[in-house]
N, C-alpha and C. Protein backbone atom coordinates (compact mmCIF):
# COMPACT_ATOMS: atom_id res chain seq x y z
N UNK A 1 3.49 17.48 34.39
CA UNK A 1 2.42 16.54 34.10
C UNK A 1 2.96 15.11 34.23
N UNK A 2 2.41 14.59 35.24
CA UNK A 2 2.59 12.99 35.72
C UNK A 2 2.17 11.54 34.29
N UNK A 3 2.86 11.49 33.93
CA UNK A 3 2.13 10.29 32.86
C UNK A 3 2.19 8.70 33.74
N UNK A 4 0.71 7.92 33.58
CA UNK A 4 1.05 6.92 33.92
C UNK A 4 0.46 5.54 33.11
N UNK A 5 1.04 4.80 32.81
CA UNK A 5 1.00 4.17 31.93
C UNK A 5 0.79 2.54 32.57
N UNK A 6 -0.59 1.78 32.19
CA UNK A 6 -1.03 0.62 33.31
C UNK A 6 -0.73 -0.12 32.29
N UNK A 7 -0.42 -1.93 32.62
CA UNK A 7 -0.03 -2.59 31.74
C UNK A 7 -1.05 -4.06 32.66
N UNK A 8 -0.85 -5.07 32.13
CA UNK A 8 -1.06 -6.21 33.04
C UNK A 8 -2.58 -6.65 32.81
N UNK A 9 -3.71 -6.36 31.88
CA UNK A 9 -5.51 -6.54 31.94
C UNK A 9 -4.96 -7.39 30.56
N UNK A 10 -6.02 -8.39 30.75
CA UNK A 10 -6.08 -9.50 29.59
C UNK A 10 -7.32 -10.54 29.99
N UNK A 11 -7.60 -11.27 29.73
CA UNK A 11 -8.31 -12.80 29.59
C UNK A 11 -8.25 -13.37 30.71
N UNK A 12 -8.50 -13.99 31.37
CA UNK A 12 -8.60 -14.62 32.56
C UNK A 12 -9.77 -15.65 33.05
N UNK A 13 -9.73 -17.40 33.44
CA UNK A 13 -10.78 -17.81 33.78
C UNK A 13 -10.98 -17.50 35.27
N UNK A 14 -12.13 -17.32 35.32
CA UNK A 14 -12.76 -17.35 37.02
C UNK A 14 -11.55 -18.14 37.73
N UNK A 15 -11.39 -17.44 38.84
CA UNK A 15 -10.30 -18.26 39.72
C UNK A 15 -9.17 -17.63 39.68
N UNK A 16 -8.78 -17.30 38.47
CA UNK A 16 -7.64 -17.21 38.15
C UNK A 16 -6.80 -15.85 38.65
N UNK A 17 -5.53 -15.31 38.36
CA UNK A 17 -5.20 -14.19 38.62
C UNK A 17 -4.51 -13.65 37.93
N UNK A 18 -4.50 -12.09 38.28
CA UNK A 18 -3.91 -10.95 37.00
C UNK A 18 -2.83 -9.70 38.14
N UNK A 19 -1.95 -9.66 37.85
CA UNK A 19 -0.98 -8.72 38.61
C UNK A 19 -1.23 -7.28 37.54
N UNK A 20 -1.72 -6.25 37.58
CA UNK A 20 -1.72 -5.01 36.97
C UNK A 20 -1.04 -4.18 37.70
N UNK A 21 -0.20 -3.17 36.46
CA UNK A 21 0.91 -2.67 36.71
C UNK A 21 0.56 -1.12 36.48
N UNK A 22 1.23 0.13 37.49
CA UNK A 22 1.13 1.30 36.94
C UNK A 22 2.28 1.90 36.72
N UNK A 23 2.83 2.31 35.74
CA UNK A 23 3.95 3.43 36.04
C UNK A 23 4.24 4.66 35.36
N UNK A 24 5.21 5.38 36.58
CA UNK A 24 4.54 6.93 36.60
C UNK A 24 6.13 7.26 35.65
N UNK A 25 5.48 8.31 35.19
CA UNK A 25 6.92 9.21 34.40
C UNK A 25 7.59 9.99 35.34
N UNK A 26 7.42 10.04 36.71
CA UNK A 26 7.65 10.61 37.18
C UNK A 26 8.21 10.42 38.77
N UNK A 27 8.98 10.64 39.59
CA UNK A 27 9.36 9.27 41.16
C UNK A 27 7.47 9.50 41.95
N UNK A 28 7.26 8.77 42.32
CA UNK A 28 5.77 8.74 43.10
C UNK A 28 6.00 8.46 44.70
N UNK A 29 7.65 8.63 45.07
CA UNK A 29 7.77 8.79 46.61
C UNK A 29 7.11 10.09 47.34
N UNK A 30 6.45 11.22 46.75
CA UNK A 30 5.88 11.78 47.49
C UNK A 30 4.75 11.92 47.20
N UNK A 31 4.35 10.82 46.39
CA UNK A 31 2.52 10.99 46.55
C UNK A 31 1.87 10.43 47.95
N UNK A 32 0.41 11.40 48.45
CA UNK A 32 0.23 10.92 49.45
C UNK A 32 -0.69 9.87 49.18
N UNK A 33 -1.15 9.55 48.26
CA UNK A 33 -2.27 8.26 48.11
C UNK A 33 -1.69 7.22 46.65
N UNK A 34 -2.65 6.60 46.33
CA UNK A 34 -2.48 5.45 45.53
C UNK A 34 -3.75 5.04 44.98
N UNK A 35 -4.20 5.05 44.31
CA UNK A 35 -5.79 3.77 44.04
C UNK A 35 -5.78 3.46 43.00
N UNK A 36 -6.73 2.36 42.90
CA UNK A 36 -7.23 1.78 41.52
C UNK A 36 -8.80 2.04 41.87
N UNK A 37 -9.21 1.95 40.68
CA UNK A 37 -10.51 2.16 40.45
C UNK A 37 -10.94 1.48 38.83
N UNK A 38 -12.02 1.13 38.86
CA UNK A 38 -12.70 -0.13 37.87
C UNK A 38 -13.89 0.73 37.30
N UNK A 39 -14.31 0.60 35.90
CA UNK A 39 -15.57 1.24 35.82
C UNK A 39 -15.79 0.22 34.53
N UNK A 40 -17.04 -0.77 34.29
CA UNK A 40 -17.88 -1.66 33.53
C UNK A 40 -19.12 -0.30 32.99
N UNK A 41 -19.38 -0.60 31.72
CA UNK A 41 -20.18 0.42 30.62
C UNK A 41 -21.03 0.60 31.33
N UNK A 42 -21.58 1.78 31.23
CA UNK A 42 -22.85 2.83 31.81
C UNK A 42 -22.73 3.02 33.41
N UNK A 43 -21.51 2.72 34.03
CA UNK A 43 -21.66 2.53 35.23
C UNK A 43 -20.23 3.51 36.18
N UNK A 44 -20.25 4.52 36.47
CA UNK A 44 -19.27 5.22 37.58
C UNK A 44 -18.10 4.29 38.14
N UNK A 45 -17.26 5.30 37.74
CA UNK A 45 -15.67 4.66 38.38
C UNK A 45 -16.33 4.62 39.37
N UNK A 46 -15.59 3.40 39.95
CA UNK A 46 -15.15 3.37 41.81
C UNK A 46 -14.16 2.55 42.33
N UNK A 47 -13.66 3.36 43.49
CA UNK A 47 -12.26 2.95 43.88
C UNK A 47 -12.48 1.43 44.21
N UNK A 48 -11.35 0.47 43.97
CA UNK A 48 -11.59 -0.95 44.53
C UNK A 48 -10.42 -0.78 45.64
N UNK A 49 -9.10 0.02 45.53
CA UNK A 49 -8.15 -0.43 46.35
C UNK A 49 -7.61 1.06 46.67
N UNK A 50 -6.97 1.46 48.01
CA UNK A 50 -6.05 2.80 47.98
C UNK A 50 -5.34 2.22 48.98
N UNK A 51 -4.13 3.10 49.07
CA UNK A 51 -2.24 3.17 49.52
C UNK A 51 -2.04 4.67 49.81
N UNK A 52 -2.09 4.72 50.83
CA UNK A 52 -1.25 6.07 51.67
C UNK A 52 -0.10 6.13 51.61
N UNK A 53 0.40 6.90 51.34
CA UNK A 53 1.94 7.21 51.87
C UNK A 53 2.47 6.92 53.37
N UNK A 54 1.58 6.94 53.92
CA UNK A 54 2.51 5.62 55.37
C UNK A 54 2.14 4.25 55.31
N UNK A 55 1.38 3.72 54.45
CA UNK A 55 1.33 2.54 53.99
C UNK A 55 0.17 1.95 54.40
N UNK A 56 -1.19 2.75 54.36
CA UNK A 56 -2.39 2.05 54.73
C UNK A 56 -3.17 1.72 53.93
N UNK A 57 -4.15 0.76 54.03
CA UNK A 57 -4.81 0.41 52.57
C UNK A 57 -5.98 0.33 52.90
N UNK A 58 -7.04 0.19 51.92
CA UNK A 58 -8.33 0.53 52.30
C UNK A 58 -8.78 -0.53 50.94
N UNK A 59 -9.74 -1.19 50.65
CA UNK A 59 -10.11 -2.30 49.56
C UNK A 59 -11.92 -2.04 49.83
N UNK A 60 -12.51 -2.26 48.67
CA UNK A 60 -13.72 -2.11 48.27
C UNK A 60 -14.44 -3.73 48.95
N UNK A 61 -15.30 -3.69 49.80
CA UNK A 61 -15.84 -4.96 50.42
C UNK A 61 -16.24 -6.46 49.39
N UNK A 62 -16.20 -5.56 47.85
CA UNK A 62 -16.49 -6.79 47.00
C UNK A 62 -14.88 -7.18 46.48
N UNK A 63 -14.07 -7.03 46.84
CA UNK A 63 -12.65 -7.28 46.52
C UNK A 63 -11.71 -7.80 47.71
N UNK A 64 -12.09 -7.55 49.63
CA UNK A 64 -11.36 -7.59 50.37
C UNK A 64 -10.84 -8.86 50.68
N UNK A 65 -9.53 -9.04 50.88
CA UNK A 65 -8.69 -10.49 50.87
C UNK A 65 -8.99 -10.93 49.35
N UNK A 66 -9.11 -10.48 48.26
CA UNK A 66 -8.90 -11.01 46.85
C UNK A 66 -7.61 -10.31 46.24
N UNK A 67 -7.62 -9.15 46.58
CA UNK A 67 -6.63 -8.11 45.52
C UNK A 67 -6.20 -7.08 46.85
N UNK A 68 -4.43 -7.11 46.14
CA UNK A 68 -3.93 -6.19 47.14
C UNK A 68 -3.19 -5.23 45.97
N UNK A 69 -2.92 -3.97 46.97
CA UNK A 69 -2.52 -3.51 46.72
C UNK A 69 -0.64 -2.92 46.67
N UNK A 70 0.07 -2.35 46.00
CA UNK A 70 1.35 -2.07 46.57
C UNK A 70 1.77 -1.31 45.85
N UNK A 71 3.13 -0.63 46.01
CA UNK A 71 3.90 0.21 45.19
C UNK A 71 5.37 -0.41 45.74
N UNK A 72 6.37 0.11 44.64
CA UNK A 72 7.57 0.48 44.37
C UNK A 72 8.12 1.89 43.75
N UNK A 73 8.44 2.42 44.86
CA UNK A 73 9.24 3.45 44.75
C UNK A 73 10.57 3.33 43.37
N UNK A 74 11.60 2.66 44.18
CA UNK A 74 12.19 2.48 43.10
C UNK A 74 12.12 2.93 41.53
N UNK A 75 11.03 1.62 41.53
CA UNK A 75 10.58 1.51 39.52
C UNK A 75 9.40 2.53 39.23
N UNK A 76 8.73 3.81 40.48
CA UNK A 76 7.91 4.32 39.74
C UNK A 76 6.75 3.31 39.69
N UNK A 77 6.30 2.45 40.61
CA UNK A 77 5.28 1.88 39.79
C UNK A 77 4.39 1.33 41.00
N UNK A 78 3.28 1.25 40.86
CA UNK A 78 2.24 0.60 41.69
C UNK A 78 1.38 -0.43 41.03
N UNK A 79 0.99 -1.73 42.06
CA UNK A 79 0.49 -2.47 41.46
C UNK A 79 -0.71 -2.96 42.15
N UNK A 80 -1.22 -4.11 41.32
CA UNK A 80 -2.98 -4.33 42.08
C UNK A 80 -2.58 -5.73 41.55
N UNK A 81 -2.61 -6.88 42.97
CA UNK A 81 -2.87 -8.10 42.51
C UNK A 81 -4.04 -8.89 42.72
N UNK A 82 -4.58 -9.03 41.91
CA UNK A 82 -6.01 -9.56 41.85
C UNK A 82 -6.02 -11.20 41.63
N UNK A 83 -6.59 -11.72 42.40
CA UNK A 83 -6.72 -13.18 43.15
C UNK A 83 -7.94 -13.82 42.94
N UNK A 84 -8.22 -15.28 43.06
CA UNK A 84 -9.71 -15.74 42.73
C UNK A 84 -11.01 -14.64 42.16
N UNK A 85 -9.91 -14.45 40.61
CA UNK A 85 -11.20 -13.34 39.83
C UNK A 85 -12.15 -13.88 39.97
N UNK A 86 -13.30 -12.83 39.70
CA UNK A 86 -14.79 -13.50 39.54
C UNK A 86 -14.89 -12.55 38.26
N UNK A 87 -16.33 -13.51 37.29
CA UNK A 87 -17.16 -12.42 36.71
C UNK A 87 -17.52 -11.41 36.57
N UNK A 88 -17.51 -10.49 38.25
CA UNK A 88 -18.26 -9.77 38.16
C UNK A 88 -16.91 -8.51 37.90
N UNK A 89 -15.89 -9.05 38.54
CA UNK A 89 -14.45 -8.46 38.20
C UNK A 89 -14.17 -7.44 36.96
N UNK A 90 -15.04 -7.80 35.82
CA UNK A 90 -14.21 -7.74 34.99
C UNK A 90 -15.10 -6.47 34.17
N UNK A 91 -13.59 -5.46 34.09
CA UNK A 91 -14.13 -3.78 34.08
C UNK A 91 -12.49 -3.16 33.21
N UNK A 92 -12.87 -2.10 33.03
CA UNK A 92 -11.46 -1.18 32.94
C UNK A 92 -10.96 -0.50 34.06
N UNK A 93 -9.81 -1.06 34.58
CA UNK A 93 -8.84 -0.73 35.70
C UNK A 93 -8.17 0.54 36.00
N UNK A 94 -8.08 1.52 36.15
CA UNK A 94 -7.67 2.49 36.73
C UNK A 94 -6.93 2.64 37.40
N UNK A 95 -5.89 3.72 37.57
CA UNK A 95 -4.85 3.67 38.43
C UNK A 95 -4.66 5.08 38.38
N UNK A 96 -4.43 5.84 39.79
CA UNK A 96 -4.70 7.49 40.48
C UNK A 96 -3.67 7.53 41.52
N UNK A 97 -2.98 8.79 40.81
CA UNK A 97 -2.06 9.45 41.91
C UNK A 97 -2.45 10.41 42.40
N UNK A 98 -2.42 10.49 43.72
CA UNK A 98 -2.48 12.19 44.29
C UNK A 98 -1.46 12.02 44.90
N UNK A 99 -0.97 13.60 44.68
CA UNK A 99 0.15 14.49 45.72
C UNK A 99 -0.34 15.40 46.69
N UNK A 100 0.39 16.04 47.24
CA UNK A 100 0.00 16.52 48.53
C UNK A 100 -0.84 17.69 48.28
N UNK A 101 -0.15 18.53 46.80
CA UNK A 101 -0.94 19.58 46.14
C UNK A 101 -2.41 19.69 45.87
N UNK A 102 -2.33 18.41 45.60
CA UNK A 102 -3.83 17.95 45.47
C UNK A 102 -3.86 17.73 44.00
N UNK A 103 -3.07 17.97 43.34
CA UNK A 103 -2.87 17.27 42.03
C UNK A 103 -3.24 15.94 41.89
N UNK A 104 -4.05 15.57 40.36
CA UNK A 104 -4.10 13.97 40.74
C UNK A 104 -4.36 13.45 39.34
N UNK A 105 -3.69 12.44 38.93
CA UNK A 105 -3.25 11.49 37.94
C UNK A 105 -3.79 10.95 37.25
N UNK A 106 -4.28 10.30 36.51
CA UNK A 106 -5.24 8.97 35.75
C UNK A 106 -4.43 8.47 34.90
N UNK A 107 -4.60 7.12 34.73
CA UNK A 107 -3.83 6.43 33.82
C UNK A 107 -4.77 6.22 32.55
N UNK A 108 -4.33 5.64 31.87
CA UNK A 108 -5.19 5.40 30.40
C UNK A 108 -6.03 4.09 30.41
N UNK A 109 -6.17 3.10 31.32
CA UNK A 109 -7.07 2.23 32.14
C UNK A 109 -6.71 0.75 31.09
N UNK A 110 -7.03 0.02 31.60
CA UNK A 110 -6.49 -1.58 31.12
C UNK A 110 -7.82 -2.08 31.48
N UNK A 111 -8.20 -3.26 30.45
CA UNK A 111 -9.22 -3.98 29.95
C UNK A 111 -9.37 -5.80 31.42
N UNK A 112 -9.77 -5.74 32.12
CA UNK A 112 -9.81 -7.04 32.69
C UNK A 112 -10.83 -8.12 32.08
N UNK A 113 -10.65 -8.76 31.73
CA UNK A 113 -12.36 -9.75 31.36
C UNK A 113 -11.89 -10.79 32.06
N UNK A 114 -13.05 -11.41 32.84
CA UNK A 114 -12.52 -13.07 33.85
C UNK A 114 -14.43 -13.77 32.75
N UNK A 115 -14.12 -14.21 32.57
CA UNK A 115 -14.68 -15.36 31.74
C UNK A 115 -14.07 -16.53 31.12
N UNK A 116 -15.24 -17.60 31.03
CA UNK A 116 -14.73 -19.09 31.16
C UNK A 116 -14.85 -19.00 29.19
């Protein structure tokens, strides 16, 4: 069982930016994907960002050129940097591993708010 543990959601004015952090209990060099995903009350996760294992990325059209995505092998950890927040930004963050098994991860999700 993969534990992953997100750090990095806090306060933020419009504009501003937030680096959120995931890391796995476990090495994540052979996962084949990566994502984050956001879900605001009464309303369905959905992915904002994903990372392939050959390094392709895919971003939600209300996020593209704002927030990227990446990992480190190394430290176990993947991250989401989020750039000229907006309002509408601001959700509980998510972070999903899959392996090749088809096994797949959830983190315990981090709080974003972008308000003035």
């Amino acid at each position: 069982q993969v534990q992953l543990v997100e750090s990095g959601g806090g306060l933020v004015q419009p504009g501003g930016s937030l680096k959120l952090s995931c890391a796995a209990s476990e090495s994540i060099f052979s996962a084949s994907r990566m994502d984050w995903y956001r879900q605001t009350p009464g309303k369905q996760r959905v992915m904002v960002a994903a990372l392939t294992s050959s390094g392709s990325t895919a971003y939600a059209d209300s996020v593209q050129g704002r927030f990227i995505i990446s990992r480190d092998n190394n430290k176990n950890t993947m991250y989401l940097q989020m750039n000229s927040l907006k309002p509408e930004d601001t959700a509980v963050y998510y972070c999903n591993l899959i392996y090749p098994t088809g096994r797949s991860y959830w983190g315990q999700g981090t709080q974003v708010t972008v308000s003035s």
